[in-house]
Protein backbone atom coordinates (compact mmCIF):
# COMPACT_ATOMS: atom_id res chain seq x y z
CA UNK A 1 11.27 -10.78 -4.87
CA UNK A 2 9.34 -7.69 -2.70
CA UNK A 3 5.99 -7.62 -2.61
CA UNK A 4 6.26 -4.45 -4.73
CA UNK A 5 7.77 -5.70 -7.89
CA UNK A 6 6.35 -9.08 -9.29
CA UNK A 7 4.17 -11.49 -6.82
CA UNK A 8 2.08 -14.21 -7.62
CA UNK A 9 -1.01 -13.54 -5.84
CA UNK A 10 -2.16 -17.12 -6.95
CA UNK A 11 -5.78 -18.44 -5.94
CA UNK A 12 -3.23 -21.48 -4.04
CA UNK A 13 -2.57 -18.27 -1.24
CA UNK A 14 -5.86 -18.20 1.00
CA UNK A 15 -5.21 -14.11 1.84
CA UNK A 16 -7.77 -12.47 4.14
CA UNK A 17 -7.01 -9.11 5.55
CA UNK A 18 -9.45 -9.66 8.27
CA UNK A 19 -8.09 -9.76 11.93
CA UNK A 20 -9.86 -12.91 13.52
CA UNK A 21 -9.87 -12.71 17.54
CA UNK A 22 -7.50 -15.88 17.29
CA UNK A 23 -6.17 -17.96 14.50
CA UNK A 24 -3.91 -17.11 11.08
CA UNK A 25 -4.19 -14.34 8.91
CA UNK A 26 -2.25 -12.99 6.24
CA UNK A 27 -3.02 -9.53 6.36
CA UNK A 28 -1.63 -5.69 5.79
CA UNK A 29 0.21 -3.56 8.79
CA UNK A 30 1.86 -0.82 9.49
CA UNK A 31 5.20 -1.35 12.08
CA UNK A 32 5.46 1.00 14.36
CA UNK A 33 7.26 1.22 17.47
CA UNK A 34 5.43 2.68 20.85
CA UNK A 35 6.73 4.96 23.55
CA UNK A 36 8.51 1.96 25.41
CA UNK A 37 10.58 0.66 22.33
CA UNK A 38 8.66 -1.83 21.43
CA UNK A 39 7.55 -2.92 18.10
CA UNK A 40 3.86 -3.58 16.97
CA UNK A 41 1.64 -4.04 13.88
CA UNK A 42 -1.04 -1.93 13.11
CA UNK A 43 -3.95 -2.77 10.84
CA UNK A 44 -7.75 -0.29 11.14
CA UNK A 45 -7.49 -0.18 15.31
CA UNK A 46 -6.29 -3.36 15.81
CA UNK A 47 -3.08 -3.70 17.61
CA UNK A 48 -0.78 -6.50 17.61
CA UNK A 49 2.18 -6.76 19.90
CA UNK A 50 4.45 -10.04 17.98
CA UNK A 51 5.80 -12.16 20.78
CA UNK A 52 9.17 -13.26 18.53
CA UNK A 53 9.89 -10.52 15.71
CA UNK A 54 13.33 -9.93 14.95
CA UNK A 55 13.32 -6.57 13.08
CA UNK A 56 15.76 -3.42 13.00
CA UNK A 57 13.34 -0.53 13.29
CA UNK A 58 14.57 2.70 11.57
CA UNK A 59 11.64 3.91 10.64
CA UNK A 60 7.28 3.23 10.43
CA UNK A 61 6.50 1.61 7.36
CA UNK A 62 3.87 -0.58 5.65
CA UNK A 63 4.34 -4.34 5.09
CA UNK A 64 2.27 -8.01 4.26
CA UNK A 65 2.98 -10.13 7.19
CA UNK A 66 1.54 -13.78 7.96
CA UNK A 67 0.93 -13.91 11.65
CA UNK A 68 -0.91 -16.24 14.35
CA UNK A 69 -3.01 -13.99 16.41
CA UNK A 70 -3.31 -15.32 19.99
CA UNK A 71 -6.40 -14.61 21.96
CA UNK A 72 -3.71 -13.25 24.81
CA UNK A 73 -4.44 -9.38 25.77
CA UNK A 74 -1.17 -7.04 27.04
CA UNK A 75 -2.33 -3.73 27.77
CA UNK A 76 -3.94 -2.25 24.60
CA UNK A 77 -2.02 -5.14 22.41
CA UNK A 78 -3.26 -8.21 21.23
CA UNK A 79 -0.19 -10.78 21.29
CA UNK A 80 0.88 -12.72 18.26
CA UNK A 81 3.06 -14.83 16.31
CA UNK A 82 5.14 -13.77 13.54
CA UNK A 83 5.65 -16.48 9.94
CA UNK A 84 6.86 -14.15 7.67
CA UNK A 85 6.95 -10.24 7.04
CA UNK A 86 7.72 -9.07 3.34
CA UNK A 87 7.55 -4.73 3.37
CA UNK A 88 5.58 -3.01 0.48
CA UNK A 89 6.87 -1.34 -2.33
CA UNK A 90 6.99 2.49 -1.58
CA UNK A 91 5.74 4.93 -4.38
CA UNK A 92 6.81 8.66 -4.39
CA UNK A 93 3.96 11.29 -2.94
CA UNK A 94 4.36 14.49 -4.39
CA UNK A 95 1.63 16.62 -2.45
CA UNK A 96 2.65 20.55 -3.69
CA UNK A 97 3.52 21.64 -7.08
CA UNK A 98 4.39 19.24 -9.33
CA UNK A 99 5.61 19.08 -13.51
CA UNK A 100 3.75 15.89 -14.68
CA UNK A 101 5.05 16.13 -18.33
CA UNK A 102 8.73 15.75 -16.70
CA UNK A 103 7.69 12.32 -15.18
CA UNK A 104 6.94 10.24 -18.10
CA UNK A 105 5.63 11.38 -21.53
CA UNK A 106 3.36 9.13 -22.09
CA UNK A 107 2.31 7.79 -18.76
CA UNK A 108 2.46 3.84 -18.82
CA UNK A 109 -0.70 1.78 -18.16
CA UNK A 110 -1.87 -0.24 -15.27
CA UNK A 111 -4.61 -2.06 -14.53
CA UNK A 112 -5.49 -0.99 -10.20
CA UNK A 113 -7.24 -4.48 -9.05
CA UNK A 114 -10.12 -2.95 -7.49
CA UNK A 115 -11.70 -5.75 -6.42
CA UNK A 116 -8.24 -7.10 -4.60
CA UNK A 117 -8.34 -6.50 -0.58
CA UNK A 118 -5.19 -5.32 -0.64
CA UNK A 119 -5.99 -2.26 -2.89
CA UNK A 120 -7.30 0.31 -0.28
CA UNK A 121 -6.50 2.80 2.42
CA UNK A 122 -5.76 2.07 6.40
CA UNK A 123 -3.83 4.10 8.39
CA UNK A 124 -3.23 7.15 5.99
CA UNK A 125 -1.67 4.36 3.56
CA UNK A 126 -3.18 4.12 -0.23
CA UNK A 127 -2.37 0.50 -1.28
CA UNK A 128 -2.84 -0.49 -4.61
CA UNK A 129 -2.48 -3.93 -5.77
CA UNK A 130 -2.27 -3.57 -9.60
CA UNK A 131 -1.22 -5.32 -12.97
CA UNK A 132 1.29 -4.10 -16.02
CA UNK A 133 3.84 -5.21 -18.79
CA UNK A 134 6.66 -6.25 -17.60
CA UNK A 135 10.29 -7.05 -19.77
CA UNK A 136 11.14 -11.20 -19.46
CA UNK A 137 14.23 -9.08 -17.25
CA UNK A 138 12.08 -7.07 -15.99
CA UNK A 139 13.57 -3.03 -15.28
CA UNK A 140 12.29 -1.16 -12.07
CA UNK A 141 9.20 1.02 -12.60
CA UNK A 142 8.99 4.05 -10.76
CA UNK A 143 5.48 5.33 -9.41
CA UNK A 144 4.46 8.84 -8.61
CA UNK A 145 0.91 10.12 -6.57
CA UNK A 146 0.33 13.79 -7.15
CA UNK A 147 -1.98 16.54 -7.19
CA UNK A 148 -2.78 17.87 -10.06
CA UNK A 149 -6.01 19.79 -9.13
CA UNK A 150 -4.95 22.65 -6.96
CA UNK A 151 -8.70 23.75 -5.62
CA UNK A 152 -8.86 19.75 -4.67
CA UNK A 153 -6.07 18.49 -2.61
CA UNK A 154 -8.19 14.89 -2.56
CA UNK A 155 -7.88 14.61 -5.91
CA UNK A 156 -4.86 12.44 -6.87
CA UNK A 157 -3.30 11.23 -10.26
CA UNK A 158 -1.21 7.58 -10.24
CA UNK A 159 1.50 7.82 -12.62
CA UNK A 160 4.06 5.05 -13.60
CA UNK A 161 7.28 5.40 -15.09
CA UNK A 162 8.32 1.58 -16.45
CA UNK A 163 11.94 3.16 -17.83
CA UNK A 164 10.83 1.71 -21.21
CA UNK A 165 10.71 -2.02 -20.08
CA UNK A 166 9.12 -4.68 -22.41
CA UNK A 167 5.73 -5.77 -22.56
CA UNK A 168 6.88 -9.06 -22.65
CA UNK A 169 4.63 -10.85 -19.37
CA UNK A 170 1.56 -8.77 -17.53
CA UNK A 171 2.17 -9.62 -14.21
CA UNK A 172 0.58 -8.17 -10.88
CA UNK A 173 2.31 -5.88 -7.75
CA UNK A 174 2.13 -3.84 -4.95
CA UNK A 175 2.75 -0.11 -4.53
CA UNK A 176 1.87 1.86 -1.30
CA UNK A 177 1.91 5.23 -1.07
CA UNK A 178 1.87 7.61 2.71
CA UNK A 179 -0.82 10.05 2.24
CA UNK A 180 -0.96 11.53 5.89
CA UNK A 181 0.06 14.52 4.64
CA UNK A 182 -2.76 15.53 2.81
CA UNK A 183 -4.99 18.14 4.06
CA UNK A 184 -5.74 16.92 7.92
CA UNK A 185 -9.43 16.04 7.73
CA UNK A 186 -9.57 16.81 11.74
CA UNK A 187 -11.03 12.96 12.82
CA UNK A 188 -13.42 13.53 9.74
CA UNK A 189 -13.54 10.52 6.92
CA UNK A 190 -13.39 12.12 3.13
CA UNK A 191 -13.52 11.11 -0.46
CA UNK A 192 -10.25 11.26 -2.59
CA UNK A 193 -10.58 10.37 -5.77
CA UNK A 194 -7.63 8.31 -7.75
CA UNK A 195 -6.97 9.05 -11.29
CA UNK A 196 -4.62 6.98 -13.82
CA UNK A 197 -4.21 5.28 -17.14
CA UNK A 198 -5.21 2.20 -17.71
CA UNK A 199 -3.72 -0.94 -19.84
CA UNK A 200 -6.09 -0.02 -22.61
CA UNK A 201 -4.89 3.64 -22.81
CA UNK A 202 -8.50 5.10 -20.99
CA UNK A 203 -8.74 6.92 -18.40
CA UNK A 204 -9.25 4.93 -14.71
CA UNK A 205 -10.86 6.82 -11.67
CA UNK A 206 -11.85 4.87 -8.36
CA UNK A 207 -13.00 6.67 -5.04
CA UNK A 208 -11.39 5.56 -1.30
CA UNK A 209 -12.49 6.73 1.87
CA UNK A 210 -9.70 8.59 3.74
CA UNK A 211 -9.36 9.82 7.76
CA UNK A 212 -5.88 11.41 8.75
CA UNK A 213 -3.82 9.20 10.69
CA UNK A 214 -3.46 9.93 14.50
């Protein structure tokens, strides 16, 4: 099942999200593919070229791989092996004018992990590992970022559309969302400011530090 749906992010799973100059690490990337053709991952500035990934690039997105990163150097890449790759769920980001009410009246809870490494932002990606109801078949939930504060284009609002599924199992997921097209902040880092609704029905703000990608 994608990463974005239902996971078990059990305490069995040792995940780290810190590059080590060699060794494992389960950890989040971007794909992208370079001037020559060639796929790498991207996590903060570290570069990884994989030595044995089989994967039809149509387009840069965000994923969870497991890789083995060699102490090898190629040009600005660090080589590495590929385990697995599993690619994030992708939420809508609505960054002009937007009707909230016509999204979901009322907006569904969630609980946004805070604590969780994988909740954050890297590479002008807001990642947000999270918890909510979920039917025993569960339906897809749909999940909107917009802004709702027009003097404050870092001010964003989370909403989640669960398409009236059950509250049957609270279960945890992933939901990343491409914010590069917020106001460029010219190489500068800023403050946006994440609002939603939480499980309990109050409201839920948490700050992230944000730089335009380049």
């Amino acid at each position: 099942m994608a990463v974005g749906c239902m996971k078990d992010f059990g305490p069995s799973v040792d995940y780290e999200n810190e590059i080590p100059l060699s060794g494992e690490v389960t950890a989040l990337f971007t794909i992208k593919q370079n001037a020559e053709g060639a796929l790498f991952f991207q996590a903060g500035e570290h570069k990884l070229l994989p030595a044995d990934l089989e994967w039809d690039f149509v387009r840069q997105q965000r994923v969870m791989a497991n890789v083995y990163v060699n102490a090898e150097m190629r040009d600005e890449y660090r080589m590495c092996s590929v385990y697995w790759v599993e690619p994030l769920d992708e939420g809508v980001f609505e960054k002009g004018a937007f009707n909230y009410q016509a999204v979901v009246v009322p907006p569904d809870g969630l609980d946004i992990l805070l604590n969780s490494w994988i909740t954050g932002v890297d590479d002008g990606y807001l990642t947000l590992h999270y918890k909510t109801w979920w039917g025993s078949v569960p339906l897809h939930h749909d999940f909107s970022l917009v802004c709702l504060d027009a003097g404050n284009p870092y001010s964003l609002t989370l909403v989640q559309d669960s398409h009236g599924d059950g509250h049957d199992e609270l279960a945890e997921g992933v939901i990343c969302f491409d914010i590069n097209d917020l106001s460029d902040t010219g190489g500068e880092t800023v403050t946006i400011t994440l609002n939603w609704i939480k499980l309990d029905g109050t409201a839920g703000t948490a700050d992230f530090e944000f730089r335009s990608r380049e």
